[in-house]
N, C-alpha and C. Protein backbone atom coordinates (compact mmCIF):
# COMPACT_ATOMS: atom_id res chain seq x y z
N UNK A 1 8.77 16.59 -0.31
CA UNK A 1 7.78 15.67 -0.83
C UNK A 1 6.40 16.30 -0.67
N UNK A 2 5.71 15.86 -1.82
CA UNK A 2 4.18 16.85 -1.93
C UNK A 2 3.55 15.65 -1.64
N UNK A 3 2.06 15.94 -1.53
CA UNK A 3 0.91 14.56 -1.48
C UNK A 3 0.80 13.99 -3.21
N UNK A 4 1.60 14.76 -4.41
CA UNK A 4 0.81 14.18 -5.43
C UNK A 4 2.74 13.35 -5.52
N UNK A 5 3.64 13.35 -5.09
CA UNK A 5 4.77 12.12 -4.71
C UNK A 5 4.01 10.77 -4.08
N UNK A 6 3.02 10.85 -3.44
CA UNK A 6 2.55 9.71 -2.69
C UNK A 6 1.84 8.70 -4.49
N UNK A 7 1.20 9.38 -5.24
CA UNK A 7 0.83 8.86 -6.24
C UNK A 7 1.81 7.95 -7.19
N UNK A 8 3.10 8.79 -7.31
CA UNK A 8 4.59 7.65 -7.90
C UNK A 8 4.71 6.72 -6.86
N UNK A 9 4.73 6.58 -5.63
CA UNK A 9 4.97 5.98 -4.39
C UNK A 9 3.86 4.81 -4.66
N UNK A 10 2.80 4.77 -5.25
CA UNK A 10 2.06 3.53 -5.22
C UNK A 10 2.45 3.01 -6.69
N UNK A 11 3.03 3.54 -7.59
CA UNK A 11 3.50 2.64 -9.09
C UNK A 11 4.78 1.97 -8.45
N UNK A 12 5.56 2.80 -7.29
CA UNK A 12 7.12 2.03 -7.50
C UNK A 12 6.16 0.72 -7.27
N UNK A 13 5.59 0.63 -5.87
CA UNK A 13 5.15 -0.18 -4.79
C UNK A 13 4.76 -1.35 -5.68
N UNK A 14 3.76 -1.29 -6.87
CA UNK A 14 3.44 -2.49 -8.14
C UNK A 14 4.79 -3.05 -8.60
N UNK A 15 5.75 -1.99 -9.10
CA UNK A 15 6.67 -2.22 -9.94
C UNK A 15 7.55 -3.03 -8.83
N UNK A 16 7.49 -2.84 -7.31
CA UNK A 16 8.51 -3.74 -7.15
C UNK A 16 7.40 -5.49 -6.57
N UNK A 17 6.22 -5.51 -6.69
CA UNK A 17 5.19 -6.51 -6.72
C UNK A 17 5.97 -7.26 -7.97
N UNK A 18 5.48 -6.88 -9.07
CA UNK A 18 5.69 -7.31 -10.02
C UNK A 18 7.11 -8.11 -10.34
N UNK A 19 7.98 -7.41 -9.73
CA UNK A 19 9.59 -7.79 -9.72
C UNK A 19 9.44 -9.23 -8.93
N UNK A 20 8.73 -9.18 -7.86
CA UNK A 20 8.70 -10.32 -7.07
C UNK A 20 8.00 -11.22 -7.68
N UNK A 21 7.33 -11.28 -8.32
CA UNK A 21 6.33 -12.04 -9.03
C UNK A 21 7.46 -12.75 -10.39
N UNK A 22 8.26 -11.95 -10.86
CA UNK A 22 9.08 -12.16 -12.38
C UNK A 22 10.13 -13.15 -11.16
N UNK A 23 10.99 -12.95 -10.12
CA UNK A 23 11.89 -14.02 -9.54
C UNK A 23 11.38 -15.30 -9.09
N UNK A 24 10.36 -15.38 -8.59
CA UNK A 24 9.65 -16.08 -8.39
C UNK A 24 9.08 -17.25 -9.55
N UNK A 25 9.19 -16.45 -10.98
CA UNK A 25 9.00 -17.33 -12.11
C UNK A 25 10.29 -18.41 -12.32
N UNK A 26 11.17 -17.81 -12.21
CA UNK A 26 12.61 -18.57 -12.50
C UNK A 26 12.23 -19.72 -11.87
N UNK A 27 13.17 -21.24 -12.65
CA UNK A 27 13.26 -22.04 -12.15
C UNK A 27 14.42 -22.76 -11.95
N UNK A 28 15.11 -22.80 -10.67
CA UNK A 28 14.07 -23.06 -9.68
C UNK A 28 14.15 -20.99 -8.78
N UNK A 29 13.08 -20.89 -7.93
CA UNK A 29 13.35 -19.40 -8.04
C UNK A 29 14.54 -19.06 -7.30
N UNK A 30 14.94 -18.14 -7.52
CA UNK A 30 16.25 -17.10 -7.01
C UNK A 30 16.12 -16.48 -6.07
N UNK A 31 16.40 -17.44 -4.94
CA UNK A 31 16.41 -17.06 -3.48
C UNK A 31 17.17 -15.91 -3.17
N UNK A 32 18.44 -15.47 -3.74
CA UNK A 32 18.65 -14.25 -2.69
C UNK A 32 18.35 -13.10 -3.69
N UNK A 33 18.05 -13.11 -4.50
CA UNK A 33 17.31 -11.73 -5.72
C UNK A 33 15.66 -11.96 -4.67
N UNK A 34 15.02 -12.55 -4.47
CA UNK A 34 13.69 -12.92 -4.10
C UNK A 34 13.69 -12.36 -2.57
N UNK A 35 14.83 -12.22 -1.83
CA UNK A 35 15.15 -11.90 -0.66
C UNK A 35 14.79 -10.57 -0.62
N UNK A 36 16.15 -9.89 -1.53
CA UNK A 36 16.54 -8.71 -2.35
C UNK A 36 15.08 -7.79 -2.30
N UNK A 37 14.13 -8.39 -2.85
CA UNK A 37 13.07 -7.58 -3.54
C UNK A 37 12.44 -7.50 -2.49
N UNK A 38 12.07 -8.75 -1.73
CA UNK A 38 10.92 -8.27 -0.22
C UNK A 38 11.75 -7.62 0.72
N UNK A 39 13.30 -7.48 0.58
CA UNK A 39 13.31 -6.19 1.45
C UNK A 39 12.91 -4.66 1.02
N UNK A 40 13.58 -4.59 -0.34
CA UNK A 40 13.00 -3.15 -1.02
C UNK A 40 11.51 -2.54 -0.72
N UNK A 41 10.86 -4.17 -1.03
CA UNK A 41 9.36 -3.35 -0.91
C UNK A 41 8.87 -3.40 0.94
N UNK A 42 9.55 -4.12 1.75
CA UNK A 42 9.12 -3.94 3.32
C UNK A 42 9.58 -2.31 3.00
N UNK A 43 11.18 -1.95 2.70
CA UNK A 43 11.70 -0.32 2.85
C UNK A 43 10.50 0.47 2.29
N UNK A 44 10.32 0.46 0.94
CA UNK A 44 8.97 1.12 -0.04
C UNK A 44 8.25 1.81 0.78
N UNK A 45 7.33 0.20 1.17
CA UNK A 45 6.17 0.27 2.35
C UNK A 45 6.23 1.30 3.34
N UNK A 46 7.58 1.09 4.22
CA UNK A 46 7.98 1.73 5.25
C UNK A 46 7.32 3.05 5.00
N UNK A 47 8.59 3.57 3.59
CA UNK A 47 8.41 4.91 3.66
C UNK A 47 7.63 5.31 3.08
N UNK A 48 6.86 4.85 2.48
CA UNK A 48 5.12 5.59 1.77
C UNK A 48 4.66 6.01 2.90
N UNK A 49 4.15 4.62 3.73
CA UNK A 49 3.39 5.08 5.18
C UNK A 49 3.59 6.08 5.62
N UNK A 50 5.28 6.59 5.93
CA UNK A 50 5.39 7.44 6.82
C UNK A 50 5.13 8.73 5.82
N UNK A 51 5.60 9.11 4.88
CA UNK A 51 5.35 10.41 4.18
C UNK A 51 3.43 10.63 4.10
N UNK A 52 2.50 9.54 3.96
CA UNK A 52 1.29 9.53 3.75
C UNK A 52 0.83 9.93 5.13
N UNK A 53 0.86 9.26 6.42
CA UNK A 53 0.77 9.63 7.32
C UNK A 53 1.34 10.84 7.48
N UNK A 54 2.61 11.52 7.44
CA UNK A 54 2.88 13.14 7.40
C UNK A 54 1.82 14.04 6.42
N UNK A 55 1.44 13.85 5.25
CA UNK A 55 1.10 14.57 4.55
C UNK A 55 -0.51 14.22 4.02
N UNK A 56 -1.16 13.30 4.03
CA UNK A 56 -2.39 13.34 4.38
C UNK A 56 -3.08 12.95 5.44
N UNK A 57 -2.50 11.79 6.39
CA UNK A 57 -3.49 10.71 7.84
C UNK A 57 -3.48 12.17 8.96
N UNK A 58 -2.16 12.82 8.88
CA UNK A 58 -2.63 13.75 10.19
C UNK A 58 -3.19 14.79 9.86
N UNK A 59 -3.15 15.34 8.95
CA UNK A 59 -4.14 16.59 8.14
C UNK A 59 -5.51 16.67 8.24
N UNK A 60 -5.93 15.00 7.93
CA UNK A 60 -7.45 15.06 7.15
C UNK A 60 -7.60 14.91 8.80
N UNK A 61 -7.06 13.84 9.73
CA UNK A 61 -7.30 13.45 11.28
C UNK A 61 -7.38 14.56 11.94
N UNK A 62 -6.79 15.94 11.42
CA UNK A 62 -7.00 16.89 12.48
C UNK A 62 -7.99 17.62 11.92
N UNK A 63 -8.53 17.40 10.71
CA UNK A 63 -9.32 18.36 9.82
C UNK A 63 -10.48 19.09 10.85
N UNK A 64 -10.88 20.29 10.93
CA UNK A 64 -12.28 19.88 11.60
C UNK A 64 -13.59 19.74 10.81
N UNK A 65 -13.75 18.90 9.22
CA UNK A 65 -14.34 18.30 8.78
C UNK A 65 -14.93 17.41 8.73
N UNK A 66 -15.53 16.55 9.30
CA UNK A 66 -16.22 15.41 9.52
C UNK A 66 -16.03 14.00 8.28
N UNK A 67 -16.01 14.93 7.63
CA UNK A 67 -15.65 14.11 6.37
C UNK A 67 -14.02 13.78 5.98
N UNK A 68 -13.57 14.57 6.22
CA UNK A 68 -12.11 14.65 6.96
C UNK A 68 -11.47 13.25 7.40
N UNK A 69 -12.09 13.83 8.75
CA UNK A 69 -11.88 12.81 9.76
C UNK A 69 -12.63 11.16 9.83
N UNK A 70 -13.21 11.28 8.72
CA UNK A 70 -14.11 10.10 8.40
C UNK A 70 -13.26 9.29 7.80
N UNK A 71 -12.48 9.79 6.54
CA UNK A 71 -11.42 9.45 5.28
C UNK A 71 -10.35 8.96 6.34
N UNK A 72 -9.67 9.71 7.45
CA UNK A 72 -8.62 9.67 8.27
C UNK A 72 -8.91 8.20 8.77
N UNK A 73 -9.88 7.22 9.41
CA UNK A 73 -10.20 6.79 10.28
C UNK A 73 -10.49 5.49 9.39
N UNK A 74 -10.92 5.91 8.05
CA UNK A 74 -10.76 4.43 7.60
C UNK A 74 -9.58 4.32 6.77
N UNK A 75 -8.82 4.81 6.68
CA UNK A 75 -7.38 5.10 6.36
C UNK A 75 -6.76 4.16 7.19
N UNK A 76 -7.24 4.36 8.73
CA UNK A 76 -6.24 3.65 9.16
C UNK A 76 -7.11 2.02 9.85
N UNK A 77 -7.96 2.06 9.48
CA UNK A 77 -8.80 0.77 9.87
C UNK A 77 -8.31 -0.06 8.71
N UNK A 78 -8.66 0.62 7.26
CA UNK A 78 -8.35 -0.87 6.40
C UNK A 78 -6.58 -0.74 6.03
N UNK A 79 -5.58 -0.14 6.53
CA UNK A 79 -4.63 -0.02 6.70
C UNK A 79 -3.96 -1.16 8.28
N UNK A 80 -4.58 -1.27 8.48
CA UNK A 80 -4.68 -2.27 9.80
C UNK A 80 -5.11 -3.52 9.29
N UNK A 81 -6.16 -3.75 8.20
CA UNK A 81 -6.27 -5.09 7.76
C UNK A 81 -5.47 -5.65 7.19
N UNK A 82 -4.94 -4.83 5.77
CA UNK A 82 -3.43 -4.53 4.80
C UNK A 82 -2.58 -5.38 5.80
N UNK A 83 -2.52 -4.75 6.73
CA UNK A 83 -0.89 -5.22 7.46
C UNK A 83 -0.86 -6.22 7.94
N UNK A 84 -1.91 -6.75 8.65
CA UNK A 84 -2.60 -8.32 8.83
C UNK A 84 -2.36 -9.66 8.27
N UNK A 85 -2.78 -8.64 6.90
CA UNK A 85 -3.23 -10.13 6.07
C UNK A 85 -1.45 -9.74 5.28
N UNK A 86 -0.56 -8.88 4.85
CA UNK A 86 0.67 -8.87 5.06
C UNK A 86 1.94 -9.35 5.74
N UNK A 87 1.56 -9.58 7.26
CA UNK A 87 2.21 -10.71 8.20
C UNK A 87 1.70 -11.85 7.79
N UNK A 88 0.54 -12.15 7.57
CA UNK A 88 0.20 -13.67 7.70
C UNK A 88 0.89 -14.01 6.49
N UNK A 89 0.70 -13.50 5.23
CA UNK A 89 1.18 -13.47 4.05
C UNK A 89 2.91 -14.03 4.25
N UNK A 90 3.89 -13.26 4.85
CA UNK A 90 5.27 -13.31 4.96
C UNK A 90 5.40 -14.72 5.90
N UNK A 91 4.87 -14.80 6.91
CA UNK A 91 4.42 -15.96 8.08
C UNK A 91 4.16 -17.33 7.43
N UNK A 92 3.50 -17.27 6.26
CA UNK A 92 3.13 -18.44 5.49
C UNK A 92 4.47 -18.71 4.63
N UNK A 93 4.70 -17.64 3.92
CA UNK A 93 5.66 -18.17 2.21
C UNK A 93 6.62 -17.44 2.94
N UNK A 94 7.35 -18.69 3.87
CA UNK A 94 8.79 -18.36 4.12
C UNK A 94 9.66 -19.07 2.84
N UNK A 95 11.23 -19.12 3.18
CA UNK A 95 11.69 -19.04 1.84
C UNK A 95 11.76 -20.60 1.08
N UNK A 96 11.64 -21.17 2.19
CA UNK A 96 11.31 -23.45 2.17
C UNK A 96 10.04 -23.39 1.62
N UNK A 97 8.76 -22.61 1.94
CA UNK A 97 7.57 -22.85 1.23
C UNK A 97 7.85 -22.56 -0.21
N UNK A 98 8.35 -21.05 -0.23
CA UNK A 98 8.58 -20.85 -1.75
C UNK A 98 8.92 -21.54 -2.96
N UNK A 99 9.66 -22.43 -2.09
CA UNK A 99 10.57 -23.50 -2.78
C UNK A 99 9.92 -24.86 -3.36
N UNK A 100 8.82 -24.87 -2.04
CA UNK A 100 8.39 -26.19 -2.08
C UNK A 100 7.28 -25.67 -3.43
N UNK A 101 6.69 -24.53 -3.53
CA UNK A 101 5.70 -24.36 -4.57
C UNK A 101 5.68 -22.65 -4.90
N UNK A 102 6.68 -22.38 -5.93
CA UNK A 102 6.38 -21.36 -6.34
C UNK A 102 5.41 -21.10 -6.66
N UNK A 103 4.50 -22.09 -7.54
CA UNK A 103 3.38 -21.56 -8.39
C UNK A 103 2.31 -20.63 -7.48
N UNK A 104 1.94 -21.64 -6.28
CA UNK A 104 1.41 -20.80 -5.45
C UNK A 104 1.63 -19.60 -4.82
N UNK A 105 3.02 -19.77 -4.65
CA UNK A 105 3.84 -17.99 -3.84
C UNK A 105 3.21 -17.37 -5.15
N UNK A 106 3.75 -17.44 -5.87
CA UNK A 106 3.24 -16.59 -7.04
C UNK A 106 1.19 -15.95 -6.96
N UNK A 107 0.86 -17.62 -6.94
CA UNK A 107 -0.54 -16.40 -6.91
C UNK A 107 -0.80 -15.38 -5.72
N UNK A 108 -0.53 -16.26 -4.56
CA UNK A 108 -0.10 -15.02 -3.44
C UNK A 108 0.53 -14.09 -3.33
N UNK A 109 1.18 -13.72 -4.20
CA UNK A 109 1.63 -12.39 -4.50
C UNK A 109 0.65 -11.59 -5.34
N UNK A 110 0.11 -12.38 -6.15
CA UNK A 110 -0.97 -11.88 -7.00
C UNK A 110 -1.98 -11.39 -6.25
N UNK A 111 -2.45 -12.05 -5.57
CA UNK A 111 -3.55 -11.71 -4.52
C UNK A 111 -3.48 -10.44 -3.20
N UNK A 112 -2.50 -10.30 -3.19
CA UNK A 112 -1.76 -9.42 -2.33
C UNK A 112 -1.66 -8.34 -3.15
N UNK A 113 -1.00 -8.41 -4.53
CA UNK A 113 -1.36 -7.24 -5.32
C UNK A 113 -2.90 -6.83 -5.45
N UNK A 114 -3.35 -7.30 -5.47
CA UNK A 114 -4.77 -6.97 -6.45
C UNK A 114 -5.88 -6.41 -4.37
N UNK A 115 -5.07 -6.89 -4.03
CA UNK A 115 -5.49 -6.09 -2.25
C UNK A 115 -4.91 -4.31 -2.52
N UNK A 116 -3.79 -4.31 -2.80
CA UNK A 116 -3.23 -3.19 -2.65
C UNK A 116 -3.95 -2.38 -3.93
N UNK A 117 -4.45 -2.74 -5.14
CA UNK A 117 -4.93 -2.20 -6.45
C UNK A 117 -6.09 -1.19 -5.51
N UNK A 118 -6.96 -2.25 -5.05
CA UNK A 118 -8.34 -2.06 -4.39
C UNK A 118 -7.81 -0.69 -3.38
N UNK A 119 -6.71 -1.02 -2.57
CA UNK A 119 -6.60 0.10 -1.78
C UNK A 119 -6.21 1.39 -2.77
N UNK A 120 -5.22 1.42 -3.53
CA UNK A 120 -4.89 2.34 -4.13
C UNK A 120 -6.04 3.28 -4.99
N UNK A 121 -7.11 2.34 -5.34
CA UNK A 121 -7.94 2.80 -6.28
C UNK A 121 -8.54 3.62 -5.11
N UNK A 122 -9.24 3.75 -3.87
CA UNK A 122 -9.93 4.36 -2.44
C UNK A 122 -8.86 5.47 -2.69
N UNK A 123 -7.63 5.58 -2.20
CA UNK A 123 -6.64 6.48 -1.84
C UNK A 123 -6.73 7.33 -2.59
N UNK A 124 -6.50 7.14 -4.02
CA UNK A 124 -6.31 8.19 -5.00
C UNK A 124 -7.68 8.65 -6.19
N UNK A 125 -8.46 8.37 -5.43
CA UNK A 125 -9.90 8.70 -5.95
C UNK A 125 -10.57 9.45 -4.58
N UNK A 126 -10.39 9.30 -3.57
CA UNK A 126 -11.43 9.82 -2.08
C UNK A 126 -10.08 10.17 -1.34
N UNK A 127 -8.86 9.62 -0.71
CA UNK A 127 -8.11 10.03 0.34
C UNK A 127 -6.98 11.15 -0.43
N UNK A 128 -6.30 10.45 -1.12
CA UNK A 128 -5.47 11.79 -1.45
C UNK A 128 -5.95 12.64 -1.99
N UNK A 129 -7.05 12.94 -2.88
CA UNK A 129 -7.56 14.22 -3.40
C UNK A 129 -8.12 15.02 -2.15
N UNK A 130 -8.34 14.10 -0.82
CA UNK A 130 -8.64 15.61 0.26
C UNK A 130 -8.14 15.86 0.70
N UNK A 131 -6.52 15.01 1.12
CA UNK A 131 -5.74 15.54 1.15
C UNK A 131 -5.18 17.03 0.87
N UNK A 132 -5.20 16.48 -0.67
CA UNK A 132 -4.12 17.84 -1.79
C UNK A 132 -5.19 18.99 -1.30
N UNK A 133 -6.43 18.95 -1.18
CA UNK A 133 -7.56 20.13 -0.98
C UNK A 133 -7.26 20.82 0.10
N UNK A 134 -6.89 20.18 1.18
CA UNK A 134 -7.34 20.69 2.70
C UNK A 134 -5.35 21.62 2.64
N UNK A 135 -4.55 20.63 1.86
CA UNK A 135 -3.28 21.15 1.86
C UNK A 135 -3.48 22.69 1.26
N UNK A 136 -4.00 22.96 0.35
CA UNK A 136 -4.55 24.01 -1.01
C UNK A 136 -5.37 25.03 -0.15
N UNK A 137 -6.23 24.98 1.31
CA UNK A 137 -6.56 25.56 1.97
C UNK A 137 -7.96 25.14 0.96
N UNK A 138 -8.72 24.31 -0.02
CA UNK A 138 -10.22 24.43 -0.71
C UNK A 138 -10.89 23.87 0.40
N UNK A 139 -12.15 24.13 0.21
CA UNK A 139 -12.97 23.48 0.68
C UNK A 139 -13.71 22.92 -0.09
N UNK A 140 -14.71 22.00 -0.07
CA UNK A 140 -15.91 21.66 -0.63
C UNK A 140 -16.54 21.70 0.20
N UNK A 141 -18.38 21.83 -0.20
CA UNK A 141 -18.89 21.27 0.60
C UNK A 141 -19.34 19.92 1.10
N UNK A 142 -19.18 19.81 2.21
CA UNK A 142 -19.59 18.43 2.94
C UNK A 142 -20.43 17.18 2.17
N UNK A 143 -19.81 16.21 2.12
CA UNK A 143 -20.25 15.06 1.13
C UNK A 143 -20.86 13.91 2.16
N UNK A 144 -21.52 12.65 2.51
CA UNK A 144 -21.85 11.72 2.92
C UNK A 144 -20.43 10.91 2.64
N UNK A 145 -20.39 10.43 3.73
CA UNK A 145 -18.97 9.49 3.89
C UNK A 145 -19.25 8.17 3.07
N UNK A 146 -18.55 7.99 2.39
CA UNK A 146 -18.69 6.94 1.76
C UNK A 146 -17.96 5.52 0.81
């Protein structure tokens, strides 16, 4: 696995959002397909993290770039919020809430997507491109963290 695999790794991650979002339409929704899908994407999750963390969080974290280690650090700060508001998320729309109001599970899934858009858009615009660089041995010069 390369760092530009982490880039398919955030379409499955929509595509299986989206899946959850389409069972969830059914009426009334399809509890064990709906099961089905939030385990795939807990697995997904799992293993993005861990290949991203192998192949860019400890790279840029050991970088001795400042800027590097800047990218590394909020990587894992708003990666810590993600997971947060992810428990509370699962904690709330157990499978009796779902029931009681899809419409809402539904926008909460929506909302949860459009969290992960925001992250993905950071990752693959500022984190994985310094990644793939520092992998490539490039440098640039030093940018303002931002």
């Amino acid at each position: 696995m390369t760092v530009q695999d982490l880039y398919e790794d955030h379409r499955e991650l929509f595509r299986i959002g989206e899946k959850l979002i389409e069972i969830a339409s059914s009426e009334p929704p399809r509890i064990t397909a709906l099961i089905a899908a939030r385990r795939e994407m807990a697995q997904a999750v799992a293993r993005h993290l861990g290949n991203e963390a192998r192949l860019a969080l400890m790279p840029l974290g050991a970088s001795g770039d400042p800027y590097d280690r800047a990218l590394a650090r909020r990587y894992t700060s708003d990666l810590l919020a993600m997971r947060q508001s992810g428990i509370a998320h699962m904690g709330q729309w157990t499978m009796e809430a779902i029931l009681a109001d899809p419409r809402e599970y539904r926008l909460a899934v929506r909302g949860q997507i459009r969290m992960m858009a925001a992250r993905r858009e950071w990752e693959e615009t500022e984190f994985l491109p310094a990644a793939e660089r520092l992998a490539a041995g490039q440098r640039e010069p030093l940018r303002a963290v931002g």
